[in-house]
Protein backbone atom coordinates (compact mmCIF):
# COMPACT_ATOMS: atom_id res chain seq x y z
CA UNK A 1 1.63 0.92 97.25
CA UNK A 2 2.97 -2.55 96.95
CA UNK A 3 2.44 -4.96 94.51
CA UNK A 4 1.90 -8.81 94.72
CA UNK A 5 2.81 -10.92 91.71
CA UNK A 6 2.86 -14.75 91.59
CA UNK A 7 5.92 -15.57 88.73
CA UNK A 8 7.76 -19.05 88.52
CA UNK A 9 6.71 -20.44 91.66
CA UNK A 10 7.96 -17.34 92.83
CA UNK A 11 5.76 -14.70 95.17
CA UNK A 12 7.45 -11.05 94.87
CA UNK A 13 6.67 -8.24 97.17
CA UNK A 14 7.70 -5.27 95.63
CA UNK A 15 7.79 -2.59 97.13
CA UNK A 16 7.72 2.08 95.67
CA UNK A 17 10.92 2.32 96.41
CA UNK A 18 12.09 -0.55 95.02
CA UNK A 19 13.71 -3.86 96.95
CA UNK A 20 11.69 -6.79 97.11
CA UNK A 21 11.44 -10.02 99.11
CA UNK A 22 11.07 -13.50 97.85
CA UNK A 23 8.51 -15.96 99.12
CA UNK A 24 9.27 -19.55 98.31
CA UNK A 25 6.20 -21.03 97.20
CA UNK A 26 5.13 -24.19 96.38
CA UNK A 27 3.97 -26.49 92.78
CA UNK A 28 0.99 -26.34 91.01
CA UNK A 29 -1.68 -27.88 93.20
CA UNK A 30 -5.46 -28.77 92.21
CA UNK A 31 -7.85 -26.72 93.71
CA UNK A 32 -10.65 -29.40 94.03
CA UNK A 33 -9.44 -32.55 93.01
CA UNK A 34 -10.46 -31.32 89.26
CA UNK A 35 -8.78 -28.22 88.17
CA UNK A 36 -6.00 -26.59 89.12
CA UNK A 37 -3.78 -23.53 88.81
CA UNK A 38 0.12 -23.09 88.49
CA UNK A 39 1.96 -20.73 90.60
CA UNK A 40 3.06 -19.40 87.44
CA UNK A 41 -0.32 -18.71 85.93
CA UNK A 42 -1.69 -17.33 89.16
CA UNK A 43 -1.26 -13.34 89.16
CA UNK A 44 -1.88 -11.48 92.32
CA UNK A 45 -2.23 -7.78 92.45
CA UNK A 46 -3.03 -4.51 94.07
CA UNK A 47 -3.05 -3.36 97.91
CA UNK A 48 -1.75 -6.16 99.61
CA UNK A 49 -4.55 -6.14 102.40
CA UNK A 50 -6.96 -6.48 99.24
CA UNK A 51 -5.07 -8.50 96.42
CA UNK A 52 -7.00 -9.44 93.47
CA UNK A 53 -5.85 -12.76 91.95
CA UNK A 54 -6.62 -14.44 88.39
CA UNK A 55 -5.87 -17.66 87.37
CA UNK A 56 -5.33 -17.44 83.74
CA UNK A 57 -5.66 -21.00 82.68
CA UNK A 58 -7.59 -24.04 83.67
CA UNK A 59 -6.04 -27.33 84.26
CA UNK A 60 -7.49 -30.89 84.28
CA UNK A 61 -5.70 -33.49 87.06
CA UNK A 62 -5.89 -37.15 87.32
CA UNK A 63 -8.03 -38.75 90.26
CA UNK A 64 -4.71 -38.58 92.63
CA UNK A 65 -4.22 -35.46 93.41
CA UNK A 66 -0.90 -35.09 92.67
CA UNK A 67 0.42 -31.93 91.31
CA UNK A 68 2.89 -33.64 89.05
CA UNK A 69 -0.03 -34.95 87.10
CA UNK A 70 -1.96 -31.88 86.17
CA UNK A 71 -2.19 -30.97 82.42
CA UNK A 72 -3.04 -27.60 80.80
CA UNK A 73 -6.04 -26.63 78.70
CA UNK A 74 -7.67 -23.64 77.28
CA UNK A 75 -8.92 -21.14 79.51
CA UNK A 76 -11.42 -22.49 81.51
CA UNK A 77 -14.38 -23.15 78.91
CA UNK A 78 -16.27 -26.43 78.99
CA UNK A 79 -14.47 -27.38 75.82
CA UNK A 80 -12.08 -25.10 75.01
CA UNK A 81 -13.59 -23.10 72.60
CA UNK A 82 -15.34 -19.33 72.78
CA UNK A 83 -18.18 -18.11 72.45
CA UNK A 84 -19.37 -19.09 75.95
CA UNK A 85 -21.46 -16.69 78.71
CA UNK A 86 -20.38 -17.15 81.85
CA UNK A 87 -21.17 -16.35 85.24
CA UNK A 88 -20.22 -17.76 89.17
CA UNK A 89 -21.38 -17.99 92.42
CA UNK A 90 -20.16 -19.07 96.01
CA UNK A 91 -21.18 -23.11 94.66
CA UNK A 92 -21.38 -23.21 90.64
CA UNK A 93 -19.82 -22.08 87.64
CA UNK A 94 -22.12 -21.62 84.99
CA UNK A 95 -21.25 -21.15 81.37
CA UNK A 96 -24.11 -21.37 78.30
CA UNK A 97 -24.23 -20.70 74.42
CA UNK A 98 -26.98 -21.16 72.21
CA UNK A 99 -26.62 -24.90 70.68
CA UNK A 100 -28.37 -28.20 70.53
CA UNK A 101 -25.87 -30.59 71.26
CA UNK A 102 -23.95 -30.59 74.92
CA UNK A 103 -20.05 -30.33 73.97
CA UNK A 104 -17.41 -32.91 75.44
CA UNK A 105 -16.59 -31.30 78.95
CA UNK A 106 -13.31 -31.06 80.47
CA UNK A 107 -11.37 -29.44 83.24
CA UNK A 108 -14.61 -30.98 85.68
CA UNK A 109 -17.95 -28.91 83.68
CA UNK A 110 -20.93 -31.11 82.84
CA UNK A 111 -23.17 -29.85 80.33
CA UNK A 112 -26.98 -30.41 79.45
CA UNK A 113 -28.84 -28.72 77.10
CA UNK A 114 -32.02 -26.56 78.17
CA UNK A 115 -34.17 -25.69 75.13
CA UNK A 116 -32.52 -24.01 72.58
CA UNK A 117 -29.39 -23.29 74.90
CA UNK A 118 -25.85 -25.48 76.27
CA UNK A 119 -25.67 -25.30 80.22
CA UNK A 120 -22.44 -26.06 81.58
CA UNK A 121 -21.62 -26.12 85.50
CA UNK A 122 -18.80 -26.94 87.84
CA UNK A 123 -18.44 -26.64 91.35
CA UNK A 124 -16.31 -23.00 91.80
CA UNK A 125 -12.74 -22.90 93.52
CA UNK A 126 -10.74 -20.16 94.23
CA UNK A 127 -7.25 -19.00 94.48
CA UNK A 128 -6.33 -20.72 97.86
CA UNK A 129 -9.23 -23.37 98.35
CA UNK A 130 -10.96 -21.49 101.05
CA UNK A 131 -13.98 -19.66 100.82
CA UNK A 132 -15.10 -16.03 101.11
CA UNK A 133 -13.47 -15.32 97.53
CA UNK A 134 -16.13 -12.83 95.21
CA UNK A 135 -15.48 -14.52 91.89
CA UNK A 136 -16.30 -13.30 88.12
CA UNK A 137 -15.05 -14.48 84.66
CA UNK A 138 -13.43 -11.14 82.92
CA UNK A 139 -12.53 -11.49 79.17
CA UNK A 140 -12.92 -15.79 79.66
CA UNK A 141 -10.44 -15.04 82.63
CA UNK A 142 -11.77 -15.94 86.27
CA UNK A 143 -11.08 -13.40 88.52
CA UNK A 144 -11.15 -13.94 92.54
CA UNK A 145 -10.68 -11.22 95.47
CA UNK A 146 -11.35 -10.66 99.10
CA UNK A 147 -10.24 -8.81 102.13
CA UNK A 148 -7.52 -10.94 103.90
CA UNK A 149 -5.87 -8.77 106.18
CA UNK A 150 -3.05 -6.43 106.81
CA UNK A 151 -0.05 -7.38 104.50
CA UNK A 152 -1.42 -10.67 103.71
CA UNK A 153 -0.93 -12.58 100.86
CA UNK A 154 -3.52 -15.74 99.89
CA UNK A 155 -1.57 -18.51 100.60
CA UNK A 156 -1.69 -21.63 97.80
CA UNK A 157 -2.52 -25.41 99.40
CA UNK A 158 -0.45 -27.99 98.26
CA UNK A 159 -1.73 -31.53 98.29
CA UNK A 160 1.02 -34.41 98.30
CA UNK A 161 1.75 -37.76 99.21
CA UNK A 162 5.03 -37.56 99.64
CA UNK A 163 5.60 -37.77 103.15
CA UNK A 164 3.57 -41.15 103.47
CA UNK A 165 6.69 -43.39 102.97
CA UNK A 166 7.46 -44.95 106.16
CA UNK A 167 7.81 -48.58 106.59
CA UNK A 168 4.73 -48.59 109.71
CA UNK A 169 2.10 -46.07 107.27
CA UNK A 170 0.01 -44.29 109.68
CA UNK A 171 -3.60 -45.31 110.64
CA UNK A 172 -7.19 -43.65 109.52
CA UNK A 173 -10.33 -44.62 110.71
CA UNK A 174 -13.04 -42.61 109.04
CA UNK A 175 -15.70 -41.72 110.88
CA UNK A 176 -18.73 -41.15 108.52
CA UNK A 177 -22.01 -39.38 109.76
CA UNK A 178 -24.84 -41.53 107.66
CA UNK A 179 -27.65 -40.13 109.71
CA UNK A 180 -30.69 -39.21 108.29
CA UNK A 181 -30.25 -35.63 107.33
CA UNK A 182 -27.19 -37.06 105.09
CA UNK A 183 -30.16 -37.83 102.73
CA UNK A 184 -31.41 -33.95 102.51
CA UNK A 185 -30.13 -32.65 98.82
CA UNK A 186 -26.61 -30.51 98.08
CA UNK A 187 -27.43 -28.95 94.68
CA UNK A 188 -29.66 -31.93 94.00
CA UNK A 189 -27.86 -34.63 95.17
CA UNK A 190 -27.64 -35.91 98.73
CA UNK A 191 -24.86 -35.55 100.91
CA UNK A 192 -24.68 -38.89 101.50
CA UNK A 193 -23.75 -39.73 97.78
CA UNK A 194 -21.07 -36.64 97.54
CA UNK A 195 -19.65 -38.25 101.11
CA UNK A 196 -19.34 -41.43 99.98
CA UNK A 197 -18.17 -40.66 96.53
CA UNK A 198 -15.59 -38.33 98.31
CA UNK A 199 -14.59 -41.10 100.83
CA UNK A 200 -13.65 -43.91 97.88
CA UNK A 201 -12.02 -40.76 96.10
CA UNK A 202 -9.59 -40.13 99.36
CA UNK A 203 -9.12 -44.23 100.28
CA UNK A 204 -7.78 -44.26 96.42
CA UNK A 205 -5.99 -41.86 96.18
CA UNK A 206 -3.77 -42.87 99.50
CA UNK A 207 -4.38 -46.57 99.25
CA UNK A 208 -0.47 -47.45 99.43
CA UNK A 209 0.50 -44.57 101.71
CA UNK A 210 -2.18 -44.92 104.92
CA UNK A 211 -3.78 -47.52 106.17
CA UNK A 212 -7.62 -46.61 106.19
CA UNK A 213 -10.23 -48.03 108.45
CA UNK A 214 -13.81 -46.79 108.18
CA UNK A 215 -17.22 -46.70 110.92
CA UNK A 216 -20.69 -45.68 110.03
CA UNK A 217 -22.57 -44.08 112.38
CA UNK A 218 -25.23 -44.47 113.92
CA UNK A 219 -25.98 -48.54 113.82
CA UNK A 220 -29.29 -47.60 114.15
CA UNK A 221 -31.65 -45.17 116.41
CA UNK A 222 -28.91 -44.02 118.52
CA UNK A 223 -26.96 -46.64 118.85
CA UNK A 224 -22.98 -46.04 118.71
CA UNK A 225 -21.22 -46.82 115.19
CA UNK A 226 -19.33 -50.21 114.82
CA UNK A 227 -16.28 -50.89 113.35
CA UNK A 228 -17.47 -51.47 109.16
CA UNK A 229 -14.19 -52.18 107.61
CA UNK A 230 -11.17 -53.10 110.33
CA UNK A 231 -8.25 -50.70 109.83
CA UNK A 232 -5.63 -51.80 107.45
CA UNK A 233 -2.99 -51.66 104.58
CA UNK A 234 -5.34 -51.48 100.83
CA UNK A 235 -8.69 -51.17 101.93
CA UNK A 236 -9.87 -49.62 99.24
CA UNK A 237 -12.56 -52.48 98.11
CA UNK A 238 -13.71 -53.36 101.02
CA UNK A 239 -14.91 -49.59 102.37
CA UNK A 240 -16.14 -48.82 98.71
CA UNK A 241 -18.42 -52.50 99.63
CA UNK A 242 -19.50 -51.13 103.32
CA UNK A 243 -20.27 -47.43 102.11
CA UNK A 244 -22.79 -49.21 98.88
CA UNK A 245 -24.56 -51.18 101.22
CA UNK A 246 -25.35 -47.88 103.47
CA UNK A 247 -27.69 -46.02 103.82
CA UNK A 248 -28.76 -42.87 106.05
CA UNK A 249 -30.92 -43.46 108.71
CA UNK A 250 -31.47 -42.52 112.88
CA UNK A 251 -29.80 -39.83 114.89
CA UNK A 252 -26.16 -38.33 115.93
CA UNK A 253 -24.06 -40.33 118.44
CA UNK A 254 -20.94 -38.89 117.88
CA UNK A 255 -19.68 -39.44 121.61
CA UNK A 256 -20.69 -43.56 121.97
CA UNK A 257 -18.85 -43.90 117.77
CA UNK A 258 -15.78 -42.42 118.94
CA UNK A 259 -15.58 -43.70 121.78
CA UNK A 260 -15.58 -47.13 119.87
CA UNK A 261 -12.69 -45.87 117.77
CA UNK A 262 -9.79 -46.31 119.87
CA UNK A 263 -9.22 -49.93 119.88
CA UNK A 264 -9.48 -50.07 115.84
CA UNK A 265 -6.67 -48.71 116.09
CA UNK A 266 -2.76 -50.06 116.93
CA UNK A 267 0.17 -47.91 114.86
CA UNK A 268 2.24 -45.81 116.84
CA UNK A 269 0.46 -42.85 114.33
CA UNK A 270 -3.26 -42.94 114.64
CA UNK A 271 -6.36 -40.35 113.78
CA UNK A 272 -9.84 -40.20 113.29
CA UNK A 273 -11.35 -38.36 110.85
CA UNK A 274 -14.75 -37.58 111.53
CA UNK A 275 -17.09 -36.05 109.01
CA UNK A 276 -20.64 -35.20 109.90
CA UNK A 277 -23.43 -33.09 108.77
CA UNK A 278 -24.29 -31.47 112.02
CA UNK A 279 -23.51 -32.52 116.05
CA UNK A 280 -24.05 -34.79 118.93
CA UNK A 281 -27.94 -35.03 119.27
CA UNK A 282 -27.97 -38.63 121.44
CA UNK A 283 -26.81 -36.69 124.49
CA UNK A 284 -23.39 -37.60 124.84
CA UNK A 285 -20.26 -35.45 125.19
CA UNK A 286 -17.65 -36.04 122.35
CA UNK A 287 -15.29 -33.32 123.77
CA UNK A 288 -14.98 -35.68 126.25
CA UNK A 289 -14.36 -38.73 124.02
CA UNK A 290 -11.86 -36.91 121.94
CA UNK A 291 -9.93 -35.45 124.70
CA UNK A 292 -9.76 -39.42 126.26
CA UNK A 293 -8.56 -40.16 122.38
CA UNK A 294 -6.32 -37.14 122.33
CA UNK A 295 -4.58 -38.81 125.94
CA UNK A 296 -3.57 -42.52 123.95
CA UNK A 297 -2.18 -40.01 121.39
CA UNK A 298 -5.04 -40.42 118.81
CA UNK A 299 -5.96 -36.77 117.23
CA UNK A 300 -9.09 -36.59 115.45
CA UNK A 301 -9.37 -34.17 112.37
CA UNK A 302 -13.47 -32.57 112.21
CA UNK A 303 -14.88 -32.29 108.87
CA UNK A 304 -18.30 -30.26 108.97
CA UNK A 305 -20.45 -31.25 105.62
CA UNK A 306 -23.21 -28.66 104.24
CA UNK A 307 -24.82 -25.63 106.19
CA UNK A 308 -26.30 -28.04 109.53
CA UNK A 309 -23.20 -28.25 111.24
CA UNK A 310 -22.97 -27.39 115.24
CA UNK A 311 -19.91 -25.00 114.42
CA UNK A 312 -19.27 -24.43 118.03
CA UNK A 313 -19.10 -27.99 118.83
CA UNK A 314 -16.78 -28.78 116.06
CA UNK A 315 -14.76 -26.07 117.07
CA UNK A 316 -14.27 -27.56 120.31
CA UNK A 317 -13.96 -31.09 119.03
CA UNK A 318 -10.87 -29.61 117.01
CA UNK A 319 -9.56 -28.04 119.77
CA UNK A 320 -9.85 -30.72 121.99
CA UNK A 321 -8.05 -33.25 119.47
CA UNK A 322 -5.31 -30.80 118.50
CA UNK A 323 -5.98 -30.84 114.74
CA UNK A 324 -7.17 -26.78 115.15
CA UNK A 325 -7.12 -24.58 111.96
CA UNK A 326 -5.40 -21.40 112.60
CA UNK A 327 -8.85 -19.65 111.84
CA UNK A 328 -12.56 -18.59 113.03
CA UNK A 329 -13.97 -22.13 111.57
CA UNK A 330 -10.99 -24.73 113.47
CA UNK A 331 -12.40 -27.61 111.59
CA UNK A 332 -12.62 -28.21 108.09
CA UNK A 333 -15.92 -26.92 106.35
CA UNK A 334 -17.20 -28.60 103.53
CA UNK A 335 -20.48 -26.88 101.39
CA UNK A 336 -20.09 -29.19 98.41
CA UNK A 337 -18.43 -32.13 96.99
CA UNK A 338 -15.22 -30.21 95.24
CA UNK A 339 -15.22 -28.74 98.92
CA UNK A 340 -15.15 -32.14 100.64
CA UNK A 341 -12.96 -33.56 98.47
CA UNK A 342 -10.32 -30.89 99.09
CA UNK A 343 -10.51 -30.93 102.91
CA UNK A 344 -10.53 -35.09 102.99
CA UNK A 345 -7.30 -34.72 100.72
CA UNK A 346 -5.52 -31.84 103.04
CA UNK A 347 -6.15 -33.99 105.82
CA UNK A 348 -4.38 -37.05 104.55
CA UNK A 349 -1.77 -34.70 103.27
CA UNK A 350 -1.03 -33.29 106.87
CA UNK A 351 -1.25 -36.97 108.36
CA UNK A 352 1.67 -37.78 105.72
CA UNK A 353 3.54 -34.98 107.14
């Protein structure tokens, strides 16, 4: 049997009889815009179809999402300390004590206190980013596994701005769902807060390296999205304005808003990103708009946001714009803020490519 170990940056693939290949891999990255693990700290292990991986510290990272800014802090508890019980599921990590007073949180926990005991929760990440990981905190370590395949190793996202340096940035225009179902709850608070929160987060965080445009849809009823904030350089403000003054309301005209998209748009390097919380119901066809988009050289990145999505749709959508993920899902799914925030980031890292 082979064994996987992450060292230095460095992914080893040992093998009985001794030999071994090395992997270059790349540095620390944050997992969900909050925490993040090191290479180094991020031991891999067992049959390779089946590695099981634990990262052995927690990290905290600046709003940016650069690697280079992440800082290390005890292992994983809300504030460092022991004594904690904790647990995890596919959304939240939960931690709890007996205590009266809620501890300073770090490394992205927020803590309440329920009676006679300290609650602390965070959204979960895993290993890679992606989901399907069966997580459990052994000895105050979390532990992560699932079945990935013959041979394979879980590959580690990085998120980076560097390759946003040209003198022409490229162009975004986000497309943001604000129909009415963005109202309905995500662990008690509506997807339309965690999308906009997760929008200003992105615009931020790439405010000097892409030129962001944004379009709420629908304008009403059914009526096709308008262009909210034009497209161009430092944006920031005036999106953050346009997504406060929102709110959710009418149906799903995804075909009529993109098809308004196009002429937002002038760089020699233009996308849309599109995030919505399920599919077309105003009986148009976006495959067809996105194809038309995808012949002036526009692609269009899907993000999917909670469990209503039309998968099939924005399968085809990601197809049809040539931004397809190498996987069952082809578009980015997002089942909670950490989750949106990490797909809105990957996107705007492979735009920078």
């Amino acid at each position: 049997m082979r064994r996987l170990l992450l060292w230095g940056g460095v992914l080893l693939l040992g093998a009985a009889c001794g030999g071994e290949q090395k992997l270059a891999r790349k540095p620390p990255v944050c997992q969900d815009g909050v925490d993040c693990c090191a290479p180094a700290e991020l031991l891999c292990e067992g049959d390779p179809d089946r590695p099981v991986c634990t990262c052995r510290f927690a990290w905290v990272c600046d709003n940016l999402w650069f690697p280079s800014k992440c800082s290390q802090d005890h292992a994983g508890a809300p504030d460092g300390g022991g004594g904690w019980r904790c647990s995890v599921d596919q959304e939240l990590e939960r931690c709890e004590r007996p205590g009266s007073s809620a501890p300073g949180a770090k490394n992205g926990w927020s803590c309440e206190v329920v009676g006679a005991t300290v609650v602390c929760t965070r959204p979960t990440s895993s290993p890679d980013g992606a989901l399907g990981w069966e997580c459990s905190f052994v000895d105050g370590v979390k532990r992560c596994e699932k079945d990935l395949g013959p041979g394979l190793s879980p590959g580690i996202p990085g998120i980076s701005t560097s390759g946003c340096g040209s003198t022409t940035p490229p162009e975004v225009l986000i497309l943001l769902d604000r129909s009415g179902s963005m109202a309905d709850p995500i662990a008690g608070t509506s997807k339309w807060s965690q999308a906009t929160a997760s929008v200003n987060d992105l615009v931020l965080a790439f405010r000097t390296k892409l030129r962001f445009g944004l379009m709420l849809f629908p304008s009403g009823g059914c009526s096709a999205g308008t262009i909210d904030v034009p497209v161009g350089a430092d944006s920031a403000n005036a999106i953050a304005a346009a997504l406060a003054a929102a709110t959710p309301l009418g149906g799903t005209p995804i075909a009529a808003s993109l098809g308004n998209s196009a002429a937002a748009m002038t760089a020699s390097r233009r996308y849309v990103l599109l995030v919505t919380d399920g599919g077309e119901t105003c009986d148009g066809d976006p495959v067809a708009q996105v194809m038309a988009l995808s012949g002036m050289q526009i692609r269009t990145y899907l993000v999917g946001f909670g469990s209503g999505v039309d998968a099939a749709q924005l399968n085809a959508l990601a197809v049809a714009g040539g931004t397809a993920l190498p996987a069952a899902a082809k578009y980015y799914q997002a089942d909670n803020q950490a989750q949106l925030r990490q797909a809105l980031a990957a996107i705007a890292g492979q735009v920078c490519q």
